[in-house]
Each structure stands twice: as structure tokens, then as C-alpha cells.
C-alpha atoms as a PDB file:
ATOM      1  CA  UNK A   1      15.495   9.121 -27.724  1.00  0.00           C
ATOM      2  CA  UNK A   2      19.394   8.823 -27.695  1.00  0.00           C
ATOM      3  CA  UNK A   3      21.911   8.799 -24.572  1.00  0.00           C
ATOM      4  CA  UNK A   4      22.227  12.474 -23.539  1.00  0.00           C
ATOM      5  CA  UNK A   5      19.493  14.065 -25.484  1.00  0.00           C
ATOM      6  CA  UNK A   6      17.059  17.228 -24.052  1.00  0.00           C
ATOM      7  CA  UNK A   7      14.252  15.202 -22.256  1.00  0.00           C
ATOM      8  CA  UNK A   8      11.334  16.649 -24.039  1.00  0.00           C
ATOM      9  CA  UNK A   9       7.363  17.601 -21.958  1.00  0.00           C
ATOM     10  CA  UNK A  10       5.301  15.326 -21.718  1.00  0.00           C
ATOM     11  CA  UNK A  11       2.385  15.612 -24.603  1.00  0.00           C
ATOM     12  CA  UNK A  12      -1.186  15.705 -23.969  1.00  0.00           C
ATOM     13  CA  UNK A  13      -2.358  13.528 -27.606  1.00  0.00           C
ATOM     14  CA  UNK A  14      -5.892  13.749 -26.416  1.00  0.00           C
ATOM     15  CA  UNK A  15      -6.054  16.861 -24.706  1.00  0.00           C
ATOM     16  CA  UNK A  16      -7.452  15.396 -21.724  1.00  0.00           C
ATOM     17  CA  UNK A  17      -8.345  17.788 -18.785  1.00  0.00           C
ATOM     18  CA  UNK A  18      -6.868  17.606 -15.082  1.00  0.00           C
ATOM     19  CA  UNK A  19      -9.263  18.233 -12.226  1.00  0.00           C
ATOM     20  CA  UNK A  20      -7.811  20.880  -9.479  1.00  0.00           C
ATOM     21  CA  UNK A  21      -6.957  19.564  -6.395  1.00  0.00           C
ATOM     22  CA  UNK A  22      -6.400  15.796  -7.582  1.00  0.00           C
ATOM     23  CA  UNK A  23      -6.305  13.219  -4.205  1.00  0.00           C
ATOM     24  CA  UNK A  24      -3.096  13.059  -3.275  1.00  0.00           C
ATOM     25  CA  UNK A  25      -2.809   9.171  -3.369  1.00  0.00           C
ATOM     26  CA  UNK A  26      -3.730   6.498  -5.584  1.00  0.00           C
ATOM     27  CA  UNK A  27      -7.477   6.733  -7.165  1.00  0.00           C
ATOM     28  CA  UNK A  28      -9.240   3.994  -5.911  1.00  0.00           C
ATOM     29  CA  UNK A  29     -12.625   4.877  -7.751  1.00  0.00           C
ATOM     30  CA  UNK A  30     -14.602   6.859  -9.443  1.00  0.00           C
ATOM     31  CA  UNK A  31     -18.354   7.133  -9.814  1.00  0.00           C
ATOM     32  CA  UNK A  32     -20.852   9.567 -11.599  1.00  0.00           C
ATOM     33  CA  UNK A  33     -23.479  11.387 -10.475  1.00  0.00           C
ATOM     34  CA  UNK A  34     -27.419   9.975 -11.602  1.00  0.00           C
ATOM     35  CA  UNK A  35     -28.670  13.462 -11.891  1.00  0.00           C
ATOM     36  CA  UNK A  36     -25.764  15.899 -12.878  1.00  0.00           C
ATOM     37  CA  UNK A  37     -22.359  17.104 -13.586  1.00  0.00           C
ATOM     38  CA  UNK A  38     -20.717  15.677 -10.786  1.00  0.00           C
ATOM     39  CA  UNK A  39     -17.774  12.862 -10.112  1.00  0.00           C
ATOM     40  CA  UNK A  40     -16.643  11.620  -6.968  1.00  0.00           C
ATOM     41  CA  UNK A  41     -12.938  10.013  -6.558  1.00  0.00           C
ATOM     42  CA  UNK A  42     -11.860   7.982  -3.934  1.00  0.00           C
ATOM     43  CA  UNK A  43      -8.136   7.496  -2.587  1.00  0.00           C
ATOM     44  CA  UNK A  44      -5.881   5.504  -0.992  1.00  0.00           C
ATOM     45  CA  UNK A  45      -5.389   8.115   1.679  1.00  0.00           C
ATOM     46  CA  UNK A  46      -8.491   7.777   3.322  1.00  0.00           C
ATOM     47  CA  UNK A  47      -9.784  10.660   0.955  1.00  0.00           C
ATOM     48  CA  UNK A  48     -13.405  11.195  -0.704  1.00  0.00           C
ATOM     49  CA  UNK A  49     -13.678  13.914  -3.166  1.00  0.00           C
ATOM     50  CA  UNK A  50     -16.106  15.441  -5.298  1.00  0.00           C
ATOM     51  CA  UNK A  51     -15.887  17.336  -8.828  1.00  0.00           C
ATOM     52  CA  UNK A  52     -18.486  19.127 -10.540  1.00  0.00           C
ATOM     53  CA  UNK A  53     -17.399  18.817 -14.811  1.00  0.00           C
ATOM     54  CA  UNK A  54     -17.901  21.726 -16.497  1.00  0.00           C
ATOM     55  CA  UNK A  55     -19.535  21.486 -19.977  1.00  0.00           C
ATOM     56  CA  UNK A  56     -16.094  21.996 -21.552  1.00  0.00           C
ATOM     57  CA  UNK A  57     -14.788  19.248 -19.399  1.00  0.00           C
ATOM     58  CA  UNK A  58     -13.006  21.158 -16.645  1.00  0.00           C
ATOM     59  CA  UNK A  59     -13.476  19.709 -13.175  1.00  0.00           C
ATOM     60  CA  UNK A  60     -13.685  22.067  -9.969  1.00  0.00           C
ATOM     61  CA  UNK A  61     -13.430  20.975  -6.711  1.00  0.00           C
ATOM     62  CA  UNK A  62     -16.860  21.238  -4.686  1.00  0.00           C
ATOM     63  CA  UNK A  63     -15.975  18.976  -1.688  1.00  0.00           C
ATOM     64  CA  UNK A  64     -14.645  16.157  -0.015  1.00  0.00           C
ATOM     65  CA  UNK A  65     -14.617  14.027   3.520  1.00  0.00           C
ATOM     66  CA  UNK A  66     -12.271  11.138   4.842  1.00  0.00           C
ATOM     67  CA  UNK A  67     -12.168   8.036   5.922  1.00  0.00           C
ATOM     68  CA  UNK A  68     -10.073   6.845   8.893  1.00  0.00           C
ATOM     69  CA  UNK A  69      -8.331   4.065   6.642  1.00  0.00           C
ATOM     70  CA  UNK A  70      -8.044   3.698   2.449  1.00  0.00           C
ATOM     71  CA  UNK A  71     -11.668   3.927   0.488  1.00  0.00           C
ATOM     72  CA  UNK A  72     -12.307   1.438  -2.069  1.00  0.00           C
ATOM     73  CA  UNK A  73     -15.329   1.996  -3.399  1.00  0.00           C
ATOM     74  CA  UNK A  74     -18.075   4.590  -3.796  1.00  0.00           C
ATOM     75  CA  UNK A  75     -21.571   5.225  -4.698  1.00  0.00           C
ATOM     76  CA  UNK A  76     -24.418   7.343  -5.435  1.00  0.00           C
ATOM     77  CA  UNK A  77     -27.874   7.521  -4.065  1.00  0.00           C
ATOM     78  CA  UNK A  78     -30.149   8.159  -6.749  1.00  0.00           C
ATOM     79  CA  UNK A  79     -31.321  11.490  -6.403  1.00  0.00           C
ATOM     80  CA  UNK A  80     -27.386  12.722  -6.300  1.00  0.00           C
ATOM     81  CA  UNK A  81     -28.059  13.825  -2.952  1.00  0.00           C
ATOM     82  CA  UNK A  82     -25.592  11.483  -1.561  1.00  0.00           C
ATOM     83  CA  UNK A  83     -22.307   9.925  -2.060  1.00  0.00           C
ATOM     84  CA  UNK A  84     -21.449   6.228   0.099  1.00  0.00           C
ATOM     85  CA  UNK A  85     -17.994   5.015   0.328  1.00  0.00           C
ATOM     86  CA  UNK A  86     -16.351   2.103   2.248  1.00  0.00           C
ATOM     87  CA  UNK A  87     -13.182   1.013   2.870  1.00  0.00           C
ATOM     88  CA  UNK A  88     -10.487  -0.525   4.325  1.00  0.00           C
ATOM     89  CA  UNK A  89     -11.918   0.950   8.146  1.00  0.00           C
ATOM     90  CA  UNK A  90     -14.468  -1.191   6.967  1.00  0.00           C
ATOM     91  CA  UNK A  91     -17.169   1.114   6.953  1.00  0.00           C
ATOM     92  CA  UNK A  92     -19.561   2.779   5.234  1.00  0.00           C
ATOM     93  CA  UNK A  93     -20.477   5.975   5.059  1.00  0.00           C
ATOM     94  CA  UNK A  94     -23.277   8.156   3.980  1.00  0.00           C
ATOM     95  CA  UNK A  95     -22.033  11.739   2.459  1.00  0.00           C
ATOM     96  CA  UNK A  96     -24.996  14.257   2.374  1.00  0.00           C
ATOM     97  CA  UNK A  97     -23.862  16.506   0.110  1.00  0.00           C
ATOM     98  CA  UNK A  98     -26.136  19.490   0.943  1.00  0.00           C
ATOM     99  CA  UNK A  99     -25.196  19.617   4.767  1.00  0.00           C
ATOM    100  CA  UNK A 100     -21.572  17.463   4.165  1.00  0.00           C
ATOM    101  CA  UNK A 101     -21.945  15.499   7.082  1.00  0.00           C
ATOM    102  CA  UNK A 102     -21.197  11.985   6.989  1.00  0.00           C
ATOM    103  CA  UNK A 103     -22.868   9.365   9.137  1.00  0.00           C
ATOM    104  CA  UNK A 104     -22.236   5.853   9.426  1.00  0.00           C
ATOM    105  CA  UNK A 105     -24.343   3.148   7.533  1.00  0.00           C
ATOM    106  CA  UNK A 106     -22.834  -0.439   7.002  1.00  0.00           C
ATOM    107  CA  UNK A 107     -20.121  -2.089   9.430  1.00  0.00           C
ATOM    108  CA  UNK A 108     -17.927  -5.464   8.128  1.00  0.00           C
ATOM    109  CA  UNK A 109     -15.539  -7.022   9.626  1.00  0.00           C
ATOM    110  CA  UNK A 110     -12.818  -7.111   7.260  1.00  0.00           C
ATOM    111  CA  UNK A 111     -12.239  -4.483   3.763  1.00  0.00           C
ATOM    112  CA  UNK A 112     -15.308  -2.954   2.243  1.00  0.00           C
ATOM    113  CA  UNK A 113     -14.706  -3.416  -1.342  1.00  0.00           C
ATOM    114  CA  UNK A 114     -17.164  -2.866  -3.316  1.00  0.00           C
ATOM    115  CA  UNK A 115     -21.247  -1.015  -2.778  1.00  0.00           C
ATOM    116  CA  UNK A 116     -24.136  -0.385  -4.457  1.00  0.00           C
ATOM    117  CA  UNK A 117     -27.057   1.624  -4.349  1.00  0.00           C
ATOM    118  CA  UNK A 118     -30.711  -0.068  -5.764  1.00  0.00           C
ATOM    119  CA  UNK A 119     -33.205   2.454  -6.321  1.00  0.00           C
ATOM    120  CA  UNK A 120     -35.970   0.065  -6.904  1.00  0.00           C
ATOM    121  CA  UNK A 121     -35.713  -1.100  -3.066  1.00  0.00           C
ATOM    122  CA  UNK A 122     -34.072   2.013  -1.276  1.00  0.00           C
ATOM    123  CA  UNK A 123     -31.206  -0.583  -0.403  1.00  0.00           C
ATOM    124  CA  UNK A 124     -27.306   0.350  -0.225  1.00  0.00           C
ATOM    125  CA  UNK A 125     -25.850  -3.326  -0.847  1.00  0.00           C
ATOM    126  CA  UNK A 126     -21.872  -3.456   0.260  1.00  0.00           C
ATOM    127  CA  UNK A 127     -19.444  -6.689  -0.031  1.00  0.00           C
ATOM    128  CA  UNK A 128     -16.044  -7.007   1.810  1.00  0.00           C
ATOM    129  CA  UNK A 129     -13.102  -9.179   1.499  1.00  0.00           C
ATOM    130  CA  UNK A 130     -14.337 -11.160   4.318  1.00  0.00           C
ATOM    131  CA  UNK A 131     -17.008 -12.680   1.838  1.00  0.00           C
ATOM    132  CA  UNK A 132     -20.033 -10.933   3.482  1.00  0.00           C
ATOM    133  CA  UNK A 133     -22.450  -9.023   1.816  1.00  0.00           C
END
């Protein structure tokens, strides 16, 4: 590119797809659904969404909640039913994606930072940057 040239579009190489109503702040994560097309983002602002992907890779907007503070992590039961995040509230919450209502389920006293769901013992498992699990 020389001084004073036309700035040119940006290109799209690998013809990614955008999702509709992106968060409006930094992603924080992103998780998968176990049992469909589904992906849930978390944000910076406090904001929990959820995509369902098309099979040609185009992502609608199905439904999201919020946190009182910035989520940092996120996870899925495993049916797909539900959706827990955590954050810096330090939190967690249970999403029930059928009614969207969101209930509290794990309290920490600093950051929530990072969760996981384990099938095998029906056990949501969350760390925070206090060093508590």
C-alpha cells in the first residue's frame, strides 16, 4: 500500500460467516452444544448469547441473558438443555433454555473463571481466581 492510495475492503480469504447480532463487547467464550446446532458466546459486557448454526454455517440469534458483571466462561449441561456461565459477579448461573430463566448455582468469592459440566456425576465443577474450586 503506498502514501495516499484508495484504502481497499477488507477481504473475506476464507469466506467465514458472521453471526447476527454479535455481543457487543469482547468474546470471552464460546462453547458448543452436546446435542445440536447450537453455540453460546459470552462477553465482556455482562452478556450470554446463544446461536443456532445453520447447516450452511449461518448463525441466528435464538437467545441470550446477562450477568450483572463480565462472563468468563460457559458451559453446557449434557442434554443441551442448559447453558452455565460465571463471571466476574462471581456467580454462576444456570440458563434453562426452554423456559430462559436463569437461577443461581455456584457463589465464589473472587472471578469465576473457568466451569465444567461432568455428566458421569451430574456435577457442574467451577474455579475462580481466588484459587477455589
Amino acid at each position: 500500500m503506498s502514501w495516499g492510495a484508495p484504502v481497499s475492503a477488507p477481504t473475506n480469504p476464507n469466506n467465514d460467516f458472521q453471526v447476527a447480532n454479535p455481543p457487543s463487547d469482547g468474546i470471552s467464550s464460546l462453547e458448543w452444544s452436546p446435542m445440536g446446532n447450537f453455540l453460546v458466546a459470552t462477553a465482556w459486557d455482562g452478556d450470554v448469547f446463544c446461536y443456532e448454526v445453520a447447516n450452511n454455517g449461518q448463525a441466528l440469534p435464538k437467545a441470550s441473558t446477562k450477568h450483572e458483571a463480565p462472563v468468563l466462561c460457559s458451559a453446557w449441561s449434557h442434554d443441551g438443555a442448559s447453558v452455565f456461565s460465571g463471571g466476574c459477579d462471581n456467580i454462576g448461573k444456570k440458563w434453562d433454555l426452554a423456559t430462559n430463566q436463569s437461577t443461581q448455582v455456584a457463589q465464589h468469592d473472587q472471578a469465576i473463571r473457568h466451569m465444567a459440566w461432568i455428566e458421569q456425576v451430574g456435577l457442574l465443577v467451577t474455579g475462580s481466581w481466588g484459587r477455589t474450586l
